[in-house]
PDB file of N, CA and C in Angstrom:
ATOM      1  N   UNK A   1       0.825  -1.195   0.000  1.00  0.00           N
ATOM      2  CA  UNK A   1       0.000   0.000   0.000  1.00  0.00           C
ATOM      3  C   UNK A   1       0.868   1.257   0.000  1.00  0.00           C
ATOM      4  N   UNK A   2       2.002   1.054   0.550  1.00  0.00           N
ATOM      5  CA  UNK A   2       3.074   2.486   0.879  1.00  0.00           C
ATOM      6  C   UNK A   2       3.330   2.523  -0.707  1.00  0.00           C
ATOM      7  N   UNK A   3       3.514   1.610  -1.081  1.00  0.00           N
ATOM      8  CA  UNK A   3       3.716   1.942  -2.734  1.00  0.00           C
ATOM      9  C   UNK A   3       2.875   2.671  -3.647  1.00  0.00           C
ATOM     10  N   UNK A   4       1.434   2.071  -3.603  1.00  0.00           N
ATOM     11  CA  UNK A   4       0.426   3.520  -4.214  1.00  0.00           C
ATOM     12  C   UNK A   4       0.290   4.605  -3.579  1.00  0.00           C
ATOM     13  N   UNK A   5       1.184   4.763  -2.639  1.00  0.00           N
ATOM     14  CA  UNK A   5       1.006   6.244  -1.402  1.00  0.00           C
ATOM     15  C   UNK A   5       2.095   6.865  -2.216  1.00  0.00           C
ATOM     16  N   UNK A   6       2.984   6.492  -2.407  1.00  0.00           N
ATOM     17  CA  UNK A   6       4.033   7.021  -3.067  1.00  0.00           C
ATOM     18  C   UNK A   6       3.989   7.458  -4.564  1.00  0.00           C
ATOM     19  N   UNK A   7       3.520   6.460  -5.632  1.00  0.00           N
ATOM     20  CA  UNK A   7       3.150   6.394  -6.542  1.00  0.00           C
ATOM     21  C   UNK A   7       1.626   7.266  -7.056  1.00  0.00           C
ATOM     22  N   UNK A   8       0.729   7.594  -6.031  1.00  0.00           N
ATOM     23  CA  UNK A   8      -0.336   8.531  -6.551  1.00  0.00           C
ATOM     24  C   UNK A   8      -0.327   9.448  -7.565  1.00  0.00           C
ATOM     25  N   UNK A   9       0.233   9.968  -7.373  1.00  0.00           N
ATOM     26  CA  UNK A   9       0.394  11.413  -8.588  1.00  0.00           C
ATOM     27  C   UNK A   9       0.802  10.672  -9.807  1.00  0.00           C
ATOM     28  N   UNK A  10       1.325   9.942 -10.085  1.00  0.00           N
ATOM     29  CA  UNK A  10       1.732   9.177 -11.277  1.00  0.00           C
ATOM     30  C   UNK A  10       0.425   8.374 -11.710  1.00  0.00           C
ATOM     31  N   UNK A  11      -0.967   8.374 -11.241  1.00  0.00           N
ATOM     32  CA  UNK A  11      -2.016   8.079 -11.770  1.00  0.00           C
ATOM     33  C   UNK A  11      -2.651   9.073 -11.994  1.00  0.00           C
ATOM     34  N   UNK A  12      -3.423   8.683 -13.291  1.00  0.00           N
ATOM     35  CA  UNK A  12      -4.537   9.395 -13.894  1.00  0.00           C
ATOM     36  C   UNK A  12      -6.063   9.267 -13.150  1.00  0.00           C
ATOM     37  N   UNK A  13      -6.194  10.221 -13.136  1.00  0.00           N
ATOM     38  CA  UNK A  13      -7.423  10.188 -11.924  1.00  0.00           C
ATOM     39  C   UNK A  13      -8.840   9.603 -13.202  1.00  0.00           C
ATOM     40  N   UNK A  14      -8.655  10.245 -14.393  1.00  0.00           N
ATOM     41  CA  UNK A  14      -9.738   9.976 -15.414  1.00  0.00           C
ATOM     42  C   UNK A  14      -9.668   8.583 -16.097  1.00  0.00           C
ATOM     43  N   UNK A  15      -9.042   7.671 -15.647  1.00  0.00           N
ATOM     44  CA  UNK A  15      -8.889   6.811 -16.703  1.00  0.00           C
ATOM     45  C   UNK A  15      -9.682   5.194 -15.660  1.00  0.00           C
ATOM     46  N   UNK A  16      -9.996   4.466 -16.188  1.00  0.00           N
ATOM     47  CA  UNK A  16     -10.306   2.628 -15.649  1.00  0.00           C
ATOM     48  C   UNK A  16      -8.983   1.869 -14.998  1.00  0.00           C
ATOM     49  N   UNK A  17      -9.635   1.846 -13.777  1.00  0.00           N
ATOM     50  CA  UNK A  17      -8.071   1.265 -13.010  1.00  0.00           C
ATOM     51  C   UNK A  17      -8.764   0.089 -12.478  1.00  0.00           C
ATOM     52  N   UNK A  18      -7.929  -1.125 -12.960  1.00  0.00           N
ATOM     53  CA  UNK A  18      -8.665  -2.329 -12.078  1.00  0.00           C
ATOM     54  C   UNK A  18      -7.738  -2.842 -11.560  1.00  0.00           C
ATOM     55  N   UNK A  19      -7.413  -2.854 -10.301  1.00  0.00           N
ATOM     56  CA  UNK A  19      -6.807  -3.582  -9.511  1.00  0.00           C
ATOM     57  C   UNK A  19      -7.003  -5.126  -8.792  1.00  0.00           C
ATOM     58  N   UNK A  20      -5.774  -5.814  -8.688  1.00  0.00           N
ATOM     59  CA  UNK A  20      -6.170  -7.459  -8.510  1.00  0.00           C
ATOM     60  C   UNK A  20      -4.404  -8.210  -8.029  1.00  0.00           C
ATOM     61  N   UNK A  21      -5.356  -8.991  -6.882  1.00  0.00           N
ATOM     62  CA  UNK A  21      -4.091  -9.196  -5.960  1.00  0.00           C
ATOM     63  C   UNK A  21      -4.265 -10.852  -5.718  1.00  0.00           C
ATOM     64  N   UNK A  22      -3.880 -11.765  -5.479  1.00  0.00           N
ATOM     65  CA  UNK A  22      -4.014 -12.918  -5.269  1.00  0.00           C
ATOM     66  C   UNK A  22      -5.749 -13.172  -4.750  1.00  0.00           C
ATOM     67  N   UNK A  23      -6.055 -12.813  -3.745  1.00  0.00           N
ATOM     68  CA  UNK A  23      -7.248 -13.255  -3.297  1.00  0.00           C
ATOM     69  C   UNK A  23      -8.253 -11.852  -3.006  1.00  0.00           C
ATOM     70  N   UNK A  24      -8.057 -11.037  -3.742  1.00  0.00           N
ATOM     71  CA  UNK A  24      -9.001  -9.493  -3.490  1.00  0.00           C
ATOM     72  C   UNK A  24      -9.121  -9.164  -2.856  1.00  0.00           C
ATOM     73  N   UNK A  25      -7.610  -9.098  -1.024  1.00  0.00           N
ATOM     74  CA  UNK A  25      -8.128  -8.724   0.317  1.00  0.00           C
ATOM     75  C   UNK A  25      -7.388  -7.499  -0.196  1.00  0.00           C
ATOM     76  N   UNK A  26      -6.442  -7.239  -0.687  1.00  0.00           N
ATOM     77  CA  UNK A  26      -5.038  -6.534  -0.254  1.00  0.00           C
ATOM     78  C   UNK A  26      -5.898  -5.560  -1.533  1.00  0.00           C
ATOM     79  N   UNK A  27      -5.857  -5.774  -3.079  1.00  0.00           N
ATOM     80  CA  UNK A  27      -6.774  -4.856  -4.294  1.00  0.00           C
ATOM     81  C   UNK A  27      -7.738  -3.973  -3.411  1.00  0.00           C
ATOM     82  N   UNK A  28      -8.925  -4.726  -2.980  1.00  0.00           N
ATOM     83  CA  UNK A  28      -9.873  -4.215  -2.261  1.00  0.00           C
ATOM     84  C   UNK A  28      -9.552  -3.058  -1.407  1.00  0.00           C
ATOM     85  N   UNK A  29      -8.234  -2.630  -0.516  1.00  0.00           N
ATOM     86  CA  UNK A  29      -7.501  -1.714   0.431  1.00  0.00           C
ATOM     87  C   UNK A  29      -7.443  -1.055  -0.482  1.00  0.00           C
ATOM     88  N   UNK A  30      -6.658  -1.226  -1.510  1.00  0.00           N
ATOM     89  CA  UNK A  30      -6.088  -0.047  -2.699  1.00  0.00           C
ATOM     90  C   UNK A  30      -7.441   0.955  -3.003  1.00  0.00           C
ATOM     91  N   UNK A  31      -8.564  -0.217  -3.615  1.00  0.00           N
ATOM     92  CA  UNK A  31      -9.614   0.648  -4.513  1.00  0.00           C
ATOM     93  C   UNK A  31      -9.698   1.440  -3.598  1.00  0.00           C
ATOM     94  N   UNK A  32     -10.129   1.307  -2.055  1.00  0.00           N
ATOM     95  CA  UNK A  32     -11.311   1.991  -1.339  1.00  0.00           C
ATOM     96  C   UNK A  32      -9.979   2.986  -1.226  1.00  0.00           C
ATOM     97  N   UNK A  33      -9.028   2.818  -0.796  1.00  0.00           N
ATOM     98  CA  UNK A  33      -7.775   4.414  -1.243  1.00  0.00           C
ATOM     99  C   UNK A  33      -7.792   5.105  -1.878  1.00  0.00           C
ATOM    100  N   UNK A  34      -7.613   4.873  -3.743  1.00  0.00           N
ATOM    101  CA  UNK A  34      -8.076   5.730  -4.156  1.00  0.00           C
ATOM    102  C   UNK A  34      -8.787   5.942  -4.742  1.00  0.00           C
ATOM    103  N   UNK A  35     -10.509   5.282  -4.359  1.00  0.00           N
ATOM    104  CA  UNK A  35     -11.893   6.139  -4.066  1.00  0.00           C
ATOM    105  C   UNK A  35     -11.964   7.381  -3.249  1.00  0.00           C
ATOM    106  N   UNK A  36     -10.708   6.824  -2.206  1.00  0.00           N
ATOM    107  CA  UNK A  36     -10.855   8.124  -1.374  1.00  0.00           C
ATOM    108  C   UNK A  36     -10.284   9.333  -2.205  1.00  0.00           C
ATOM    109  N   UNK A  37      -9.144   9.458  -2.291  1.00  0.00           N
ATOM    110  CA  UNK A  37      -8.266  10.212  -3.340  1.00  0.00           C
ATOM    111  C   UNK A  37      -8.868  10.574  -4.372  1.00  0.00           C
ATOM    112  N   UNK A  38     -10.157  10.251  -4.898  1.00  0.00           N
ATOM    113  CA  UNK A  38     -11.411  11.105  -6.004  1.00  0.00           C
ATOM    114  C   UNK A  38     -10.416  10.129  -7.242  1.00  0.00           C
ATOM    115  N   UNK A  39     -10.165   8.942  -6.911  1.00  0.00           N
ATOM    116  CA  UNK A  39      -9.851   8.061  -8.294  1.00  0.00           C
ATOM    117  C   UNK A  39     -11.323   7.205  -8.549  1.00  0.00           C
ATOM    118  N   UNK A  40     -12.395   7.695  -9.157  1.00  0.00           N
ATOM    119  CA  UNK A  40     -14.022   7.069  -9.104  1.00  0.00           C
ATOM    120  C   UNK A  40     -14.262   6.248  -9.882  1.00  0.00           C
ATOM    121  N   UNK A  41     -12.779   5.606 -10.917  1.00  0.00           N
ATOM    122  CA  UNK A  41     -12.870   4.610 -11.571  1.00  0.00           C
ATOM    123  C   UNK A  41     -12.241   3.652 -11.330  1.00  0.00           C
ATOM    124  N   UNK A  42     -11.808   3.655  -9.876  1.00  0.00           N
ATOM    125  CA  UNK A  42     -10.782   2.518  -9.848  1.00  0.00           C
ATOM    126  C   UNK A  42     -11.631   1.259  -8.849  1.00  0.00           C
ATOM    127  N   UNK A  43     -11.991  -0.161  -9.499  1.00  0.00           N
ATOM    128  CA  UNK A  43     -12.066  -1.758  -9.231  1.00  0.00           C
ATOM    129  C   UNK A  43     -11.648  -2.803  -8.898  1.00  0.00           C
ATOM    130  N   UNK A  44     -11.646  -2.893  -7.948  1.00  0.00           N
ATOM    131  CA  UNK A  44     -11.448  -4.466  -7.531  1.00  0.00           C
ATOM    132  C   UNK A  44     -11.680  -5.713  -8.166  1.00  0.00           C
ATOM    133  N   UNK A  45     -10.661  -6.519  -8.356  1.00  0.00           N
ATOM    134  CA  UNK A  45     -11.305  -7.782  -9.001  1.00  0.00           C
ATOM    135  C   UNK A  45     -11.714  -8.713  -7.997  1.00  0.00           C
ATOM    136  N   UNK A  46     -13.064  -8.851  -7.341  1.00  0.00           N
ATOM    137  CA  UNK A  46     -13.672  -9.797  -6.268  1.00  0.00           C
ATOM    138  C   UNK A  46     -13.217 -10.571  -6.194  1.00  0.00           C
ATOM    139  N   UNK A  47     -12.307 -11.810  -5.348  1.00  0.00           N
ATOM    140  CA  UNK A  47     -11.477 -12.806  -5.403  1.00  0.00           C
ATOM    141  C   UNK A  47     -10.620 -12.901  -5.850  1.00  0.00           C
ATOM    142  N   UNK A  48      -9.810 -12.085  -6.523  1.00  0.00           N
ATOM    143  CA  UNK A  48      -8.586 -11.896  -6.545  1.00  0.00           C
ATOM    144  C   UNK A  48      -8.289 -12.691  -8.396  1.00  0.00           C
ATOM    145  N   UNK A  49      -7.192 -13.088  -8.643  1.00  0.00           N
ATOM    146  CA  UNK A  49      -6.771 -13.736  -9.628  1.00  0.00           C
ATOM    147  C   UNK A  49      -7.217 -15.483  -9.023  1.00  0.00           C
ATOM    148  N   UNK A  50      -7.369 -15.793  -7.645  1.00  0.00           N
ATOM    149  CA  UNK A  50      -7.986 -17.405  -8.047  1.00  0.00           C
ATOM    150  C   UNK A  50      -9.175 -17.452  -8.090  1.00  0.00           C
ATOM    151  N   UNK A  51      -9.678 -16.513  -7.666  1.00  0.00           N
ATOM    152  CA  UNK A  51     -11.594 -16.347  -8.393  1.00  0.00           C
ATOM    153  C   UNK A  51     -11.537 -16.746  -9.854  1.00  0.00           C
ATOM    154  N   UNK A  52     -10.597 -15.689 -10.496  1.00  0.00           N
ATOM    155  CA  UNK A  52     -10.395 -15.577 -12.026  1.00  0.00           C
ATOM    156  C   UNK A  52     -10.424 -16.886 -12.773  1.00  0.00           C
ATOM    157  N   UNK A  53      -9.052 -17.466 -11.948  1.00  0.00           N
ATOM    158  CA  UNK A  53      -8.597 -18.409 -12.219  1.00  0.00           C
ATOM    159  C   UNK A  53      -9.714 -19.530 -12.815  1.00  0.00           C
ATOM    160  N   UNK A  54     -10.782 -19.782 -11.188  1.00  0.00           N
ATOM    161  CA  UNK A  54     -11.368 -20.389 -11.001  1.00  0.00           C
ATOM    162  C   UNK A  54     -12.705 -20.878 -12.064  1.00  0.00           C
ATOM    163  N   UNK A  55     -12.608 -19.782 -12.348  1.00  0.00           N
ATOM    164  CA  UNK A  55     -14.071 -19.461 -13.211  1.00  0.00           C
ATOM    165  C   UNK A  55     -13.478 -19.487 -14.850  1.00  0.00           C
ATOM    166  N   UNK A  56     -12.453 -20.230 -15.003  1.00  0.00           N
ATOM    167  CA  UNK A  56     -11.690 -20.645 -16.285  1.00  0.00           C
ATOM    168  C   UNK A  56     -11.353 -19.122 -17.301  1.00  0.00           C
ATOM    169  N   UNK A  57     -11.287 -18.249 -17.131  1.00  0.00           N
ATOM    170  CA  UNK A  57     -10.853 -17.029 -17.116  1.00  0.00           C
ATOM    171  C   UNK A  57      -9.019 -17.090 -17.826  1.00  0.00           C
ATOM    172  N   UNK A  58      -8.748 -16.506 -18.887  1.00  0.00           N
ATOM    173  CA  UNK A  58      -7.362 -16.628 -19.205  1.00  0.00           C
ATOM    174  C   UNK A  58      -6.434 -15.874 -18.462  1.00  0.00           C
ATOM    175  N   UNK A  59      -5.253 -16.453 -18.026  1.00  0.00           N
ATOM    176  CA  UNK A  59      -4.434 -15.640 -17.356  1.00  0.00           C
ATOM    177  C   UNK A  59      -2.839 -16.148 -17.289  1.00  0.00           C
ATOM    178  N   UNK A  60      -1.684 -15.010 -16.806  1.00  0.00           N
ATOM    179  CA  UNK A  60      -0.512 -15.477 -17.814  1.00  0.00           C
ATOM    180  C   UNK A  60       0.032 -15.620 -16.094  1.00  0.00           C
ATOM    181  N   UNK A  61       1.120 -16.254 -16.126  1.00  0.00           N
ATOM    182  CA  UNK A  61       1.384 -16.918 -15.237  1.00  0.00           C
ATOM    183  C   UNK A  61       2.608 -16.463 -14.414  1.00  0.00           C
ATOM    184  N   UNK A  62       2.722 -15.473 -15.135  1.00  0.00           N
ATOM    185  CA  UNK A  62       3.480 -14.388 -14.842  1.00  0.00           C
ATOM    186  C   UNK A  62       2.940 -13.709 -12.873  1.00  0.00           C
ATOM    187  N   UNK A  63       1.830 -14.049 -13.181  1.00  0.00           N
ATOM    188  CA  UNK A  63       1.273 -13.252 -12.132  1.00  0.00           C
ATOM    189  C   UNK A  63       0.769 -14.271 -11.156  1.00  0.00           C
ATOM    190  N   UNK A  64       1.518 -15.475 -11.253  1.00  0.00           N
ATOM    191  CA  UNK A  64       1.382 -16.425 -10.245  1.00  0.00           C
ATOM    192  C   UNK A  64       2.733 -16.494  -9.741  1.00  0.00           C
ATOM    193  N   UNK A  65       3.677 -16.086 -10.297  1.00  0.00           N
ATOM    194  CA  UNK A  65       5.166 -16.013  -9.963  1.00  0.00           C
ATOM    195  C   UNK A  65       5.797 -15.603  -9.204  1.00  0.00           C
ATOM    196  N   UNK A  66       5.437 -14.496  -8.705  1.00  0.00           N
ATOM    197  CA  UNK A  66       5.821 -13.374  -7.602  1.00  0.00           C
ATOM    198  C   UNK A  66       6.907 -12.666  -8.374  1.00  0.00           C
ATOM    199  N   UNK A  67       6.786 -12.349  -9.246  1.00  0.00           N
ATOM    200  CA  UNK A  67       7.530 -11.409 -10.539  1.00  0.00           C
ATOM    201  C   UNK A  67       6.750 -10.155 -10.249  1.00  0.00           C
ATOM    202  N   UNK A  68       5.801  -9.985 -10.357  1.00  0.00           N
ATOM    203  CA  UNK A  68       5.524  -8.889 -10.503  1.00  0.00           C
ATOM    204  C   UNK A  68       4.118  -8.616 -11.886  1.00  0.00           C
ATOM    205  N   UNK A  69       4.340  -7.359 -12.431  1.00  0.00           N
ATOM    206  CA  UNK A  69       3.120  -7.432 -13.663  1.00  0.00           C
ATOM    207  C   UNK A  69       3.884  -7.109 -14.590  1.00  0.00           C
ATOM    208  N   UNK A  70       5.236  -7.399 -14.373  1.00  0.00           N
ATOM    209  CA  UNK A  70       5.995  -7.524 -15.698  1.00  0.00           C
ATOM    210  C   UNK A  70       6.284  -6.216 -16.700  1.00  0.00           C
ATOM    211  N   UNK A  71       5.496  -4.936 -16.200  1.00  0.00           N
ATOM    212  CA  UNK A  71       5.350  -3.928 -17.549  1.00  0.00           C
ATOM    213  C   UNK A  71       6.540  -3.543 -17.297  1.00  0.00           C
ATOM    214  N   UNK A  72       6.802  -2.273 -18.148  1.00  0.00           N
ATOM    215  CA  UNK A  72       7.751  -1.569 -18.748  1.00  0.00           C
ATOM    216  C   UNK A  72       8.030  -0.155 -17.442  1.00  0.00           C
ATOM    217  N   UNK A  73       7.086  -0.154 -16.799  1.00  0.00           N
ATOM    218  CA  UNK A  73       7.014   1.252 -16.085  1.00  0.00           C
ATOM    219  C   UNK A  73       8.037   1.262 -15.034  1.00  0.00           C
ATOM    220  N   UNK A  74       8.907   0.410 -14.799  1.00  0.00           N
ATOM    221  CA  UNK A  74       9.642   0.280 -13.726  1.00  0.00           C
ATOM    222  C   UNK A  74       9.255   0.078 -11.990  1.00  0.00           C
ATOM    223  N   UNK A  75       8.617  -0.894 -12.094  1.00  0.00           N
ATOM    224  CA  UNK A  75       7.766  -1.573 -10.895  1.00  0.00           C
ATOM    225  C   UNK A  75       8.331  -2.035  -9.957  1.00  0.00           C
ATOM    226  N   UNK A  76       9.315  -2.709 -10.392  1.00  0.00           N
ATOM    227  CA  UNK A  76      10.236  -3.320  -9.840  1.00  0.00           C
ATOM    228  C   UNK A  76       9.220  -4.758  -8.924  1.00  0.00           C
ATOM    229  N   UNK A  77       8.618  -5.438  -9.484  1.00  0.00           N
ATOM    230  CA  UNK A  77       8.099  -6.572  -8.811  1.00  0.00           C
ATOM    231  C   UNK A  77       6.130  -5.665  -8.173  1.00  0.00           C
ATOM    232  N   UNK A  78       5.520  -5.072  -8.696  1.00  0.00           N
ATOM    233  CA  UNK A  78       4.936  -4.221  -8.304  1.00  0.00           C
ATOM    234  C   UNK A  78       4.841  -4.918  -6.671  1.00  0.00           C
TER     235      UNK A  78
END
């Protein structure tokens, strides 16, 4: 969470933010953050990636790894 505390201003307040964490406890903290912060598009994925999983849903495995989300933005393991 200290990480999107830090990272705020580097989001777009206007744009679709869906956030998603292993089991949707830790995502869920984020959204209701920045809901607070007037981010009014940002989602939780309910159960996380093994909800996803669960419900035969495609997904790269990358994000079962503890790598991180892999992009380009310099995350460093988000």
């Amino acid at each position: 969470m200290s990480v999107f505390i830090e990272r705020l201003e580097t989001i777009y307040k206007e744009q679709t933010i869906i956030v998603v964490c292993r089991a949707g406890v830790r995502s869920s903290k984020i959204v209701n953050l920045l809901n607070r912060q007037g981010y009014p598009s940002a989602f939780n994925l309910d159960g996380g990636i093994l909800a996803w999983k669960a419900k035969g849903f495609p997904w790269d495995s990358i994000i079962d790894s503890g790598k991180g989300c892999n992009c380009t933005g310099g995350c460093n393991g988000c």
